[in-house]
PDB file of N, CA and C in Angstrom:
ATOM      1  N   UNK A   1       0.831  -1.174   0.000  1.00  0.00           N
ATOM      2  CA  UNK A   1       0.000   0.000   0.000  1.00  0.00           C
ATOM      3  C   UNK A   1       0.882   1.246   0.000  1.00  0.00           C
ATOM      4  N   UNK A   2       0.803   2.559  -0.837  1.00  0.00           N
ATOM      5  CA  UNK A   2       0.979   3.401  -1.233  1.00  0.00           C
ATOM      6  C   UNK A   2       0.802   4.503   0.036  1.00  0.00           C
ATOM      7  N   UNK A   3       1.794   5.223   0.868  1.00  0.00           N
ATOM      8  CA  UNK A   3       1.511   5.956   1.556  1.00  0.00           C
ATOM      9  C   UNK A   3       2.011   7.338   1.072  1.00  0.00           C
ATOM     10  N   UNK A   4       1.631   8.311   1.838  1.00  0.00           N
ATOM     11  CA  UNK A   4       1.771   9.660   1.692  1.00  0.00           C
ATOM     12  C   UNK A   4       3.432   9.982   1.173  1.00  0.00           C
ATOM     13  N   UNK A   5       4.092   9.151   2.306  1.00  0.00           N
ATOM     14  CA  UNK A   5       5.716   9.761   2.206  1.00  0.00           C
ATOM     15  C   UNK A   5       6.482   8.604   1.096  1.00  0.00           C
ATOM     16  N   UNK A   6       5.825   7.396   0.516  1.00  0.00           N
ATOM     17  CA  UNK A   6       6.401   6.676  -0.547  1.00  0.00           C
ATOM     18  C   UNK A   6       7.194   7.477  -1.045  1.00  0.00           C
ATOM     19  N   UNK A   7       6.668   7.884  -2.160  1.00  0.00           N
ATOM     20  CA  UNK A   7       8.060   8.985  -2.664  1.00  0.00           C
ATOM     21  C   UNK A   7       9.456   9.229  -1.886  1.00  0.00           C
ATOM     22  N   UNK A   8       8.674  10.062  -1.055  1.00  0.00           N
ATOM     23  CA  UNK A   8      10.431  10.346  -0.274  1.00  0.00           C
ATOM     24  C   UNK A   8      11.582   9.302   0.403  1.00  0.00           C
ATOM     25  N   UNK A   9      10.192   8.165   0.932  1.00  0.00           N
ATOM     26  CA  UNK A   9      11.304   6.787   0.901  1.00  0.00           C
ATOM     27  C   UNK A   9      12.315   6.547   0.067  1.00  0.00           C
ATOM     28  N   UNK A  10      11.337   6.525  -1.091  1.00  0.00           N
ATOM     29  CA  UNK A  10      12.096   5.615  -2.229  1.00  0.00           C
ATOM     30  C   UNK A  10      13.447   6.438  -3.042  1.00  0.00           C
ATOM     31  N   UNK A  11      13.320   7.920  -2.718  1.00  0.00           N
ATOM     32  CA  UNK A  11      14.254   8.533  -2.427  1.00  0.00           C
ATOM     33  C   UNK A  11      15.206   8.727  -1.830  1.00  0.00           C
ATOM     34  N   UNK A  12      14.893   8.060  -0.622  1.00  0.00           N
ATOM     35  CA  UNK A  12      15.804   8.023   0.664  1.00  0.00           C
ATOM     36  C   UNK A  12      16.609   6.921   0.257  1.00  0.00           C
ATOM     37  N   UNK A  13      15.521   5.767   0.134  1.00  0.00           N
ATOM     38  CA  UNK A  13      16.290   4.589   0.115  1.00  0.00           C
ATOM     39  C   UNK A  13      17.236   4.640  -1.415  1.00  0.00           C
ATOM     40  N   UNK A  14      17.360   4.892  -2.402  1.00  0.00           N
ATOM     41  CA  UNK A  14      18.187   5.215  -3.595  1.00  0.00           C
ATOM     42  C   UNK A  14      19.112   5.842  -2.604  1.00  0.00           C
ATOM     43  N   UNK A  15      19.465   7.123  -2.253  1.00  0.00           N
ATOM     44  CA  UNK A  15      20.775   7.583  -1.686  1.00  0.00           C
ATOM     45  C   UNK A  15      21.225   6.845  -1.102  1.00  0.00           C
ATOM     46  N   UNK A  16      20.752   6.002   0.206  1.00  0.00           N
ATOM     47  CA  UNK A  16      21.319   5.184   1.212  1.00  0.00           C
ATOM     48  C   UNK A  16      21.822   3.963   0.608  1.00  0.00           C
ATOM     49  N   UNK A  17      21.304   3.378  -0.555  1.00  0.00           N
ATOM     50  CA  UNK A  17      21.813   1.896  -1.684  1.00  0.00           C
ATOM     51  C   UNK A  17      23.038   2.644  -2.291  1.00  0.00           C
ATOM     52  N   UNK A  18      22.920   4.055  -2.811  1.00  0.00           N
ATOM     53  CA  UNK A  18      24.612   4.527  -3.362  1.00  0.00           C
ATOM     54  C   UNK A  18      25.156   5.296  -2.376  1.00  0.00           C
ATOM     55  N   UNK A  19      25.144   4.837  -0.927  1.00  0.00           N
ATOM     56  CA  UNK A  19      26.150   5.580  -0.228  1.00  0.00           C
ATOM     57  C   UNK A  19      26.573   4.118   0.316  1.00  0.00           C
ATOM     58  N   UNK A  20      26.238   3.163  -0.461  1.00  0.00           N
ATOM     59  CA  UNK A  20      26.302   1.737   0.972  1.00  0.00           C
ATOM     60  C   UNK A  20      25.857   1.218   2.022  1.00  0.00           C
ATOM     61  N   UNK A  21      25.349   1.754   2.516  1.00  0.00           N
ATOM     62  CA  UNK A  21      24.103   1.648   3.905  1.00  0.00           C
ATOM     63  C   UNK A  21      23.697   0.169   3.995  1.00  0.00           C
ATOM     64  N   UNK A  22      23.954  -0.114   5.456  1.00  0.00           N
ATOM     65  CA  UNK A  22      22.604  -1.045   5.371  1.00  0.00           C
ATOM     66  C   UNK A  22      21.679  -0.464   5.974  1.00  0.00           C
ATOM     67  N   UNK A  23      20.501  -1.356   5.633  1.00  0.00           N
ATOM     68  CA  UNK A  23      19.283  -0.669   5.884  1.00  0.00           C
ATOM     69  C   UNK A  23      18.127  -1.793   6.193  1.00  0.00           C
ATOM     70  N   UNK A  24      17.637  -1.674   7.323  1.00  0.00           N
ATOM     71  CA  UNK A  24      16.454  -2.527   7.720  1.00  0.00           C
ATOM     72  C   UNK A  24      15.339  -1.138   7.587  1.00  0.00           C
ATOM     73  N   UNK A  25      14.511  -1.943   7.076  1.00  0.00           N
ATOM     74  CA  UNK A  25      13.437  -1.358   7.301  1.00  0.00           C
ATOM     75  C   UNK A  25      11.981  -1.803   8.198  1.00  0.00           C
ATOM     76  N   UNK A  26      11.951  -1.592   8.956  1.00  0.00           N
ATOM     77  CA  UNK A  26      10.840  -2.238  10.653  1.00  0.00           C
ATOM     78  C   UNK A  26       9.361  -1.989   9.820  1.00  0.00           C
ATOM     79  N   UNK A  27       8.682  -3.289   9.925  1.00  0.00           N
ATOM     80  CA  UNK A  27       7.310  -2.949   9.693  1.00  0.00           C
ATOM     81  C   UNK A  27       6.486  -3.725  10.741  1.00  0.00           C
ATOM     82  N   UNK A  28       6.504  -3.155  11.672  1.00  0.00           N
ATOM     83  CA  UNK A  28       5.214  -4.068  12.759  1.00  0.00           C
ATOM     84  C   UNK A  28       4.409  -4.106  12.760  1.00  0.00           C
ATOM     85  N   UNK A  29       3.525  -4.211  11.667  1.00  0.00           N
ATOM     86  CA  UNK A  29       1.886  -4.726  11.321  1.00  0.00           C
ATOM     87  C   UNK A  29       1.062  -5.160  12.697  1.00  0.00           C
ATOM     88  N   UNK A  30       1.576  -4.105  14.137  1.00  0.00           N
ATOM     89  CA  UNK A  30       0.973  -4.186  14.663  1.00  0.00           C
ATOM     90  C   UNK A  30       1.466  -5.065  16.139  1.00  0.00           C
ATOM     91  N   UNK A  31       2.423  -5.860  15.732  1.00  0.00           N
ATOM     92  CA  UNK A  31       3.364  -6.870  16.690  1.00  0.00           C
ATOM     93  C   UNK A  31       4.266  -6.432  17.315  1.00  0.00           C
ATOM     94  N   UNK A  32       4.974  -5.937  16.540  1.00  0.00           N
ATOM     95  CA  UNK A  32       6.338  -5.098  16.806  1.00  0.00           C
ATOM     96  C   UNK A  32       6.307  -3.725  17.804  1.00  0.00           C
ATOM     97  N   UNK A  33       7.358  -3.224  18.260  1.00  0.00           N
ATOM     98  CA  UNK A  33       7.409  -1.871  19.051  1.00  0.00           C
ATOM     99  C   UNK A  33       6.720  -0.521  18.242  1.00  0.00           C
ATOM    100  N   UNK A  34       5.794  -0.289  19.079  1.00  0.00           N
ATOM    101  CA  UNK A  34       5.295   0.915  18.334  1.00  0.00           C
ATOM    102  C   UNK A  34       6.476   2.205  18.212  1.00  0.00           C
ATOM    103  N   UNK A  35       5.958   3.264  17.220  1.00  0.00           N
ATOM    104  CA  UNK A  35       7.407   4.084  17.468  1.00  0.00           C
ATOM    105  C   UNK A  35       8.497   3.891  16.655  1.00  0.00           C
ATOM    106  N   UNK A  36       9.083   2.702  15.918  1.00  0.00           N
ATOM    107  CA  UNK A  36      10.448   2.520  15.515  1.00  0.00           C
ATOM    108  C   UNK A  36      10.499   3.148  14.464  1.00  0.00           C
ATOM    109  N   UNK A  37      11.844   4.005  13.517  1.00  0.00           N
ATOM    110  CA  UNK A  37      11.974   4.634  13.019  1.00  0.00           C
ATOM    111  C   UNK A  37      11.366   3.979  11.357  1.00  0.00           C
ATOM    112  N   UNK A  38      11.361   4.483  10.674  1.00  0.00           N
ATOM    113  CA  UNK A  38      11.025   4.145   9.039  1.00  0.00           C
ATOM    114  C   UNK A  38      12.391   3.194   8.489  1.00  0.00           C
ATOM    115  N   UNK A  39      13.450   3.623   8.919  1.00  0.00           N
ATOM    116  CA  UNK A  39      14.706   3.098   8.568  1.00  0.00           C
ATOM    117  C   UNK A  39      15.891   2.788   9.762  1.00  0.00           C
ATOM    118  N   UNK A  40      16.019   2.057   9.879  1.00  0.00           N
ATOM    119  CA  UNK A  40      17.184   1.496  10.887  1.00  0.00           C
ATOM    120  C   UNK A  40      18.606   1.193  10.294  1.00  0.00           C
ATOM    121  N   UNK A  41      19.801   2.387  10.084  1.00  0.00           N
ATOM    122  CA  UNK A  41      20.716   1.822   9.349  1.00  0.00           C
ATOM    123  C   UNK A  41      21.567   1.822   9.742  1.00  0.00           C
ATOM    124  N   UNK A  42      23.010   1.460   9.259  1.00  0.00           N
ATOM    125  CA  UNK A  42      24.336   1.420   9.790  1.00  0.00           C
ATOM    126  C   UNK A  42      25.502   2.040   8.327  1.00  0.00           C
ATOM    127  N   UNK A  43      25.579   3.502   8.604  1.00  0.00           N
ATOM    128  CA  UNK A  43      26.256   4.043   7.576  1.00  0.00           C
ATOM    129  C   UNK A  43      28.037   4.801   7.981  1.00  0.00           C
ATOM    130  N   UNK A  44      28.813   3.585   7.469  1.00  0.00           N
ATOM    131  CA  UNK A  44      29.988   4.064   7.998  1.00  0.00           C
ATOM    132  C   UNK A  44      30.002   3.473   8.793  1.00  0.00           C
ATOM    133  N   UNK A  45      29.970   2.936   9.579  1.00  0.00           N
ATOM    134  CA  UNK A  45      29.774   2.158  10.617  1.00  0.00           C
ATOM    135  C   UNK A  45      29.028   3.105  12.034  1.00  0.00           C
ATOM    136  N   UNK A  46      28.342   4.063  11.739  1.00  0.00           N
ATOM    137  CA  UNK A  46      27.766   4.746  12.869  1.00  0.00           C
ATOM    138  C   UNK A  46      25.964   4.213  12.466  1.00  0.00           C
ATOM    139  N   UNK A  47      25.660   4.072  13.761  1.00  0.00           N
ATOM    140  CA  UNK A  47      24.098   3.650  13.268  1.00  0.00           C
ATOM    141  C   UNK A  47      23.179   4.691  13.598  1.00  0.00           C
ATOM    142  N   UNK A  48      22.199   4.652  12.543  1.00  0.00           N
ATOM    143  CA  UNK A  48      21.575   5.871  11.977  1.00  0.00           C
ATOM    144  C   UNK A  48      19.783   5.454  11.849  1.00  0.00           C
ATOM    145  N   UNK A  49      19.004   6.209  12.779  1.00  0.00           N
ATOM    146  CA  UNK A  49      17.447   5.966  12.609  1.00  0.00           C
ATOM    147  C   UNK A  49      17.475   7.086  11.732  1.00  0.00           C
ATOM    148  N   UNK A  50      15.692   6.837  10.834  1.00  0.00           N
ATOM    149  CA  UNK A  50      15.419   7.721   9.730  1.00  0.00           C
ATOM    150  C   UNK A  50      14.003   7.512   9.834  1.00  0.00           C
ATOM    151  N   UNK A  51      13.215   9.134  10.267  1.00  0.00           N
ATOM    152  CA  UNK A  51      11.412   8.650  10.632  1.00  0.00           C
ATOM    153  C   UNK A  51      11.329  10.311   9.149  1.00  0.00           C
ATOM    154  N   UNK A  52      10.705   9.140   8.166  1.00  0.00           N
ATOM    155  CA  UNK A  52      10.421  10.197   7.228  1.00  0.00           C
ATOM    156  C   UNK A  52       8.851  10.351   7.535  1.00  0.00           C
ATOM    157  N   UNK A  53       8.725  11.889   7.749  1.00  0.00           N
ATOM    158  CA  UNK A  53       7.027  12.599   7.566  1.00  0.00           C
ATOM    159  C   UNK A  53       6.689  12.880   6.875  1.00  0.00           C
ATOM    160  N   UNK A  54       5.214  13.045   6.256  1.00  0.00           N
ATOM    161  CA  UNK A  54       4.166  13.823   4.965  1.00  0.00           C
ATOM    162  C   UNK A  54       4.833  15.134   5.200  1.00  0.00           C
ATOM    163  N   UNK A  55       4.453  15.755   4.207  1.00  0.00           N
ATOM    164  CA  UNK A  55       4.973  17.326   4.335  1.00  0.00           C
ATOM    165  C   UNK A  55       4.367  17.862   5.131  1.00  0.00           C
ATOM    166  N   UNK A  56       4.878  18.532   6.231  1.00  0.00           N
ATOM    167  CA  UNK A  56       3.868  19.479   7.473  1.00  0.00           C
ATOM    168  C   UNK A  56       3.935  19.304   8.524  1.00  0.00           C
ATOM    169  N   UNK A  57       4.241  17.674   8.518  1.00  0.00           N
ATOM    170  CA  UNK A  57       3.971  16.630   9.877  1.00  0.00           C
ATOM    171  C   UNK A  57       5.440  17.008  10.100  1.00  0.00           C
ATOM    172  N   UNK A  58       5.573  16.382  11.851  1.00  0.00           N
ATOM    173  CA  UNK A  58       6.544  16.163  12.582  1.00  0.00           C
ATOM    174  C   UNK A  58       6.450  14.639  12.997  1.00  0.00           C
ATOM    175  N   UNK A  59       7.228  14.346  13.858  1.00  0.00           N
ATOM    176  CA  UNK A  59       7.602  12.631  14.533  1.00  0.00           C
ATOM    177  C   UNK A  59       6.169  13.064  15.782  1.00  0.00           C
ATOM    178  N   UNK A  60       5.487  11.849  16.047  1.00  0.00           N
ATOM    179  CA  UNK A  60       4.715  11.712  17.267  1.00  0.00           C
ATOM    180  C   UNK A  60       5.669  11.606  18.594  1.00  0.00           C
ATOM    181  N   UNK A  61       4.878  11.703  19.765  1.00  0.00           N
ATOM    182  CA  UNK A  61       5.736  11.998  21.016  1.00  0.00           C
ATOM    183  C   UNK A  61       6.353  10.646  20.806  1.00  0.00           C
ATOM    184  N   UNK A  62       5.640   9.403  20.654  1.00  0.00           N
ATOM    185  CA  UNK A  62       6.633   8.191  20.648  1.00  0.00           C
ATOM    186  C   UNK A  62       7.983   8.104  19.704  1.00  0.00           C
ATOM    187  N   UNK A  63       7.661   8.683  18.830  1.00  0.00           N
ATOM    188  CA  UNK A  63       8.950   8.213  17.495  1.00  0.00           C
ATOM    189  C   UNK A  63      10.140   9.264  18.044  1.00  0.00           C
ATOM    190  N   UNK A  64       9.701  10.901  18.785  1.00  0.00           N
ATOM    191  CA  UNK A  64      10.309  11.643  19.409  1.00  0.00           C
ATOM    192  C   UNK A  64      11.262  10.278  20.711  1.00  0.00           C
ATOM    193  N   UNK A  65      10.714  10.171  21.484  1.00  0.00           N
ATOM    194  CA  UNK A  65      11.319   9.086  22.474  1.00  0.00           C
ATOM    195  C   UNK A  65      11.965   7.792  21.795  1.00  0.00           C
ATOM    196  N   UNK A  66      11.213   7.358  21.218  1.00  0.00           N
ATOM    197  CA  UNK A  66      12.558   6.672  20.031  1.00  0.00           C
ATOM    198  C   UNK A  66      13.917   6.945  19.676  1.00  0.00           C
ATOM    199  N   UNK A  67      13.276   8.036  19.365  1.00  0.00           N
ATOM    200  CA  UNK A  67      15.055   9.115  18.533  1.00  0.00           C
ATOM    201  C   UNK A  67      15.645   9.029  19.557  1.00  0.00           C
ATOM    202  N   UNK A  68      15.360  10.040  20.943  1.00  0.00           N
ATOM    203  CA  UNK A  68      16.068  10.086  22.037  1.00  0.00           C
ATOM    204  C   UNK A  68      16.885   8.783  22.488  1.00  0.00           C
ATOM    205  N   UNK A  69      16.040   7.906  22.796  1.00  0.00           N
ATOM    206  CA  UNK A  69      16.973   6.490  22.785  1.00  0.00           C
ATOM    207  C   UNK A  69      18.056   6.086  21.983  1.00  0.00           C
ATOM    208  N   UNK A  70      17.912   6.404  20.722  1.00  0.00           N
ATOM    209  CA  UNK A  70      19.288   6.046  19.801  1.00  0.00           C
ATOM    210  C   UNK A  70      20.286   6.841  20.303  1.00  0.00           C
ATOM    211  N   UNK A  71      19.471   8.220  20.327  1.00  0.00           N
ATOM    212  CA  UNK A  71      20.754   9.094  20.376  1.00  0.00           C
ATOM    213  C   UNK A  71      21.668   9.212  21.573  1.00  0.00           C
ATOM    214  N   UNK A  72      20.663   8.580  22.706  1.00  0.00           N
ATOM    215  CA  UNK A  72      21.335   8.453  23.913  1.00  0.00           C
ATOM    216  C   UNK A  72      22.163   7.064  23.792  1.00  0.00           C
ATOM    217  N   UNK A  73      22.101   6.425  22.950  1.00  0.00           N
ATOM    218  CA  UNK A  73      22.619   5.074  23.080  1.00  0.00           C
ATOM    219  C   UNK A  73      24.050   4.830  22.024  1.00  0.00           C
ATOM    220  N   UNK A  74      23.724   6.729  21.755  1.00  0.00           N
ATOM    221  CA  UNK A  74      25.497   6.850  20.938  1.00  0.00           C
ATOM    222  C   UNK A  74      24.489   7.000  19.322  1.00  0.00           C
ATOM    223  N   UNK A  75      23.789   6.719  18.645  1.00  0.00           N
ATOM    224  CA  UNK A  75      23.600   6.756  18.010  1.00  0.00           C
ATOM    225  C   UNK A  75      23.275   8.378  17.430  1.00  0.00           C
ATOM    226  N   UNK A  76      22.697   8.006  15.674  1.00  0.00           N
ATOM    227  CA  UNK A  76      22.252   8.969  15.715  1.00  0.00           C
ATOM    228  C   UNK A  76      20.997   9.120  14.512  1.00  0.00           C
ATOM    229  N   UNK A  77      19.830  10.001  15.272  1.00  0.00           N
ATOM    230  CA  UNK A  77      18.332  10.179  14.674  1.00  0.00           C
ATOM    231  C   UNK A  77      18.290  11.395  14.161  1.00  0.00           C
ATOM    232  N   UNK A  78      17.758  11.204  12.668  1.00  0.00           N
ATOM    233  CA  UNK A  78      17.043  12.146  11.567  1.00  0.00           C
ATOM    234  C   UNK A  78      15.732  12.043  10.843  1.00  0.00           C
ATOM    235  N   UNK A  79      15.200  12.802  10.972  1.00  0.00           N
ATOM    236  CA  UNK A  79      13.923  12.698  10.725  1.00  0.00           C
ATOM    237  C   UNK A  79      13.873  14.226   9.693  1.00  0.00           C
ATOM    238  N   UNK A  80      12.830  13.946   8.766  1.00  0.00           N
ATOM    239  CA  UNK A  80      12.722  15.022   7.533  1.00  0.00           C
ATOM    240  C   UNK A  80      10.926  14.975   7.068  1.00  0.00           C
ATOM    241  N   UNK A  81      10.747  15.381   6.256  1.00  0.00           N
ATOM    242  CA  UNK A  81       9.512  15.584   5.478  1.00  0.00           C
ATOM    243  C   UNK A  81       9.761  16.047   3.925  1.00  0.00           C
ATOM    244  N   UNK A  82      11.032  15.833   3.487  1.00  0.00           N
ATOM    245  CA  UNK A  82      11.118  15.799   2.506  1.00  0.00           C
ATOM    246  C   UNK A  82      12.714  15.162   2.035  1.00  0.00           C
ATOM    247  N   UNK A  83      12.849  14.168   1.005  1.00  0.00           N
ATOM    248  CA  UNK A  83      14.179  13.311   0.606  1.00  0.00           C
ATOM    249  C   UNK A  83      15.366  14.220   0.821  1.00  0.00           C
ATOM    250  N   UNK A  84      15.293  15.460   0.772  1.00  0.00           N
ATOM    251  CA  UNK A  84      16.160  16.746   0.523  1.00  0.00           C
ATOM    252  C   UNK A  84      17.115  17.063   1.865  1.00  0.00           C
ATOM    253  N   UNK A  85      15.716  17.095   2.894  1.00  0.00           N
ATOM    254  CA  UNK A  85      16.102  17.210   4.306  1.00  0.00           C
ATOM    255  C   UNK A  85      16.966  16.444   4.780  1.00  0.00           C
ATOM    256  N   UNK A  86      16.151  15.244   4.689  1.00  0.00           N
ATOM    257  CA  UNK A  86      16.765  13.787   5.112  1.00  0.00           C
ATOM    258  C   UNK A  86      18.266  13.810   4.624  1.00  0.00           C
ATOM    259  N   UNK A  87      18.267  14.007   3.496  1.00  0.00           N
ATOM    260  CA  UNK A  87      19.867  13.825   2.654  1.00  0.00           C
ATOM    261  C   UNK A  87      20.495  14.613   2.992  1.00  0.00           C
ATOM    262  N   UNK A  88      20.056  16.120   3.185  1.00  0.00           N
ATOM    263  CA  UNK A  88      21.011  16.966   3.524  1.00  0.00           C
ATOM    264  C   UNK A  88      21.770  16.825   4.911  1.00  0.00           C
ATOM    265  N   UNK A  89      20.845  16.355   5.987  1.00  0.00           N
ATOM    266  CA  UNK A  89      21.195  16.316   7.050  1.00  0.00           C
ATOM    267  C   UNK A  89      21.705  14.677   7.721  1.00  0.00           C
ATOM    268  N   UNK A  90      21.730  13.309   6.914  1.00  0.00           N
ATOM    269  CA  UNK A  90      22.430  12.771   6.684  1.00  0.00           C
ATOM    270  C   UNK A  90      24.280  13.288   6.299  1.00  0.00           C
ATOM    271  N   UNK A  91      24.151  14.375   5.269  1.00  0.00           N
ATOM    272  CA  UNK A  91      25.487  14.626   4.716  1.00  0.00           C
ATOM    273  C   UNK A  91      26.524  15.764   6.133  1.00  0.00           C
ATOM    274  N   UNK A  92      25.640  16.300   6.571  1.00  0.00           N
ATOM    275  CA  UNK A  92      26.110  16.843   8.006  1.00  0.00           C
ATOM    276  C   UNK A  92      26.351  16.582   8.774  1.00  0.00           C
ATOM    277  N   UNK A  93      25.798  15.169   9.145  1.00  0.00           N
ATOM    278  CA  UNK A  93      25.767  14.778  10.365  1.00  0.00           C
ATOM    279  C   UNK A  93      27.025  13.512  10.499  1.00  0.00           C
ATOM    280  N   UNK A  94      26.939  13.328   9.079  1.00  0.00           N
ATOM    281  CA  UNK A  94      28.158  11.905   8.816  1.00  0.00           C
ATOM    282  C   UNK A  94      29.295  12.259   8.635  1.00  0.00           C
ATOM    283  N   UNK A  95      29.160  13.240   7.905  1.00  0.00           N
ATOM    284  CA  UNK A  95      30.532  13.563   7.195  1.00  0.00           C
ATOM    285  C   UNK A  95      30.460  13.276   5.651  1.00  0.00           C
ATOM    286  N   UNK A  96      29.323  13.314   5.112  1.00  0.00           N
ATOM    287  CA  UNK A  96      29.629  12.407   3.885  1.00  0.00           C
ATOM    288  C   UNK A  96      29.578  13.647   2.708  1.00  0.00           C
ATOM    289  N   UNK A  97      29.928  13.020   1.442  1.00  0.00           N
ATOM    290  CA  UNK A  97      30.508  14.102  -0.036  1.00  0.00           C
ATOM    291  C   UNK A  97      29.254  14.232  -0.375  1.00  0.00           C
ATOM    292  N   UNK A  98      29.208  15.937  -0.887  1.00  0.00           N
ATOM    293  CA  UNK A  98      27.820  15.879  -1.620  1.00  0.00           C
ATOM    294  C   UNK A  98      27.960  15.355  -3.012  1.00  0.00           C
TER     295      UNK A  98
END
């Protein structure tokens, strides 16, 4: 099924396949931890959550407490509403070539 932010995934996920990334992507149809990011990756060897939003939207208080957890756990969380964001602030935050 076709959601709002498809697009910008499939955007996301193209940069993250040519930067090397791995990349899980969490779908808990309901089983799983509510909250987990859209993308769970390991780029460079630093591991990296990714909660992409519709345009407008922000992360809910849970996906907010999510992030916090990675980031407290050394990691590090980005969240965008558009492929642009996401990428740009991927490239800041890693170190990586535009």
């Amino acid at each position: 099924m076709k959601t709002p932010e498809s697009k910008v995934k499939k955007k996301v996920d193209d940069y993250l396949k040519a930067i090397g990334a791995y990349v899980i992507k969490p779908a808990t149809f309901g089983f799983g931890a509510s909250g987990a990011a859209d993308r769970v990756c390991c780029i460079g060897g630093r591991f990296v959550t990714i909660e992409v939003k519709r345009e407008g939207k922000v992360p809910t208080p849970l996906q907010r407490l999510n992030a916090k957890l990675a980031t407290q756990a050394g990691g590090i969380a980005i969240w965008g509403d558009s492929a642009e964001m996401i990428i740009e602030q991927l490239k800041e935050r890693l170190g990586l070539p535009d």
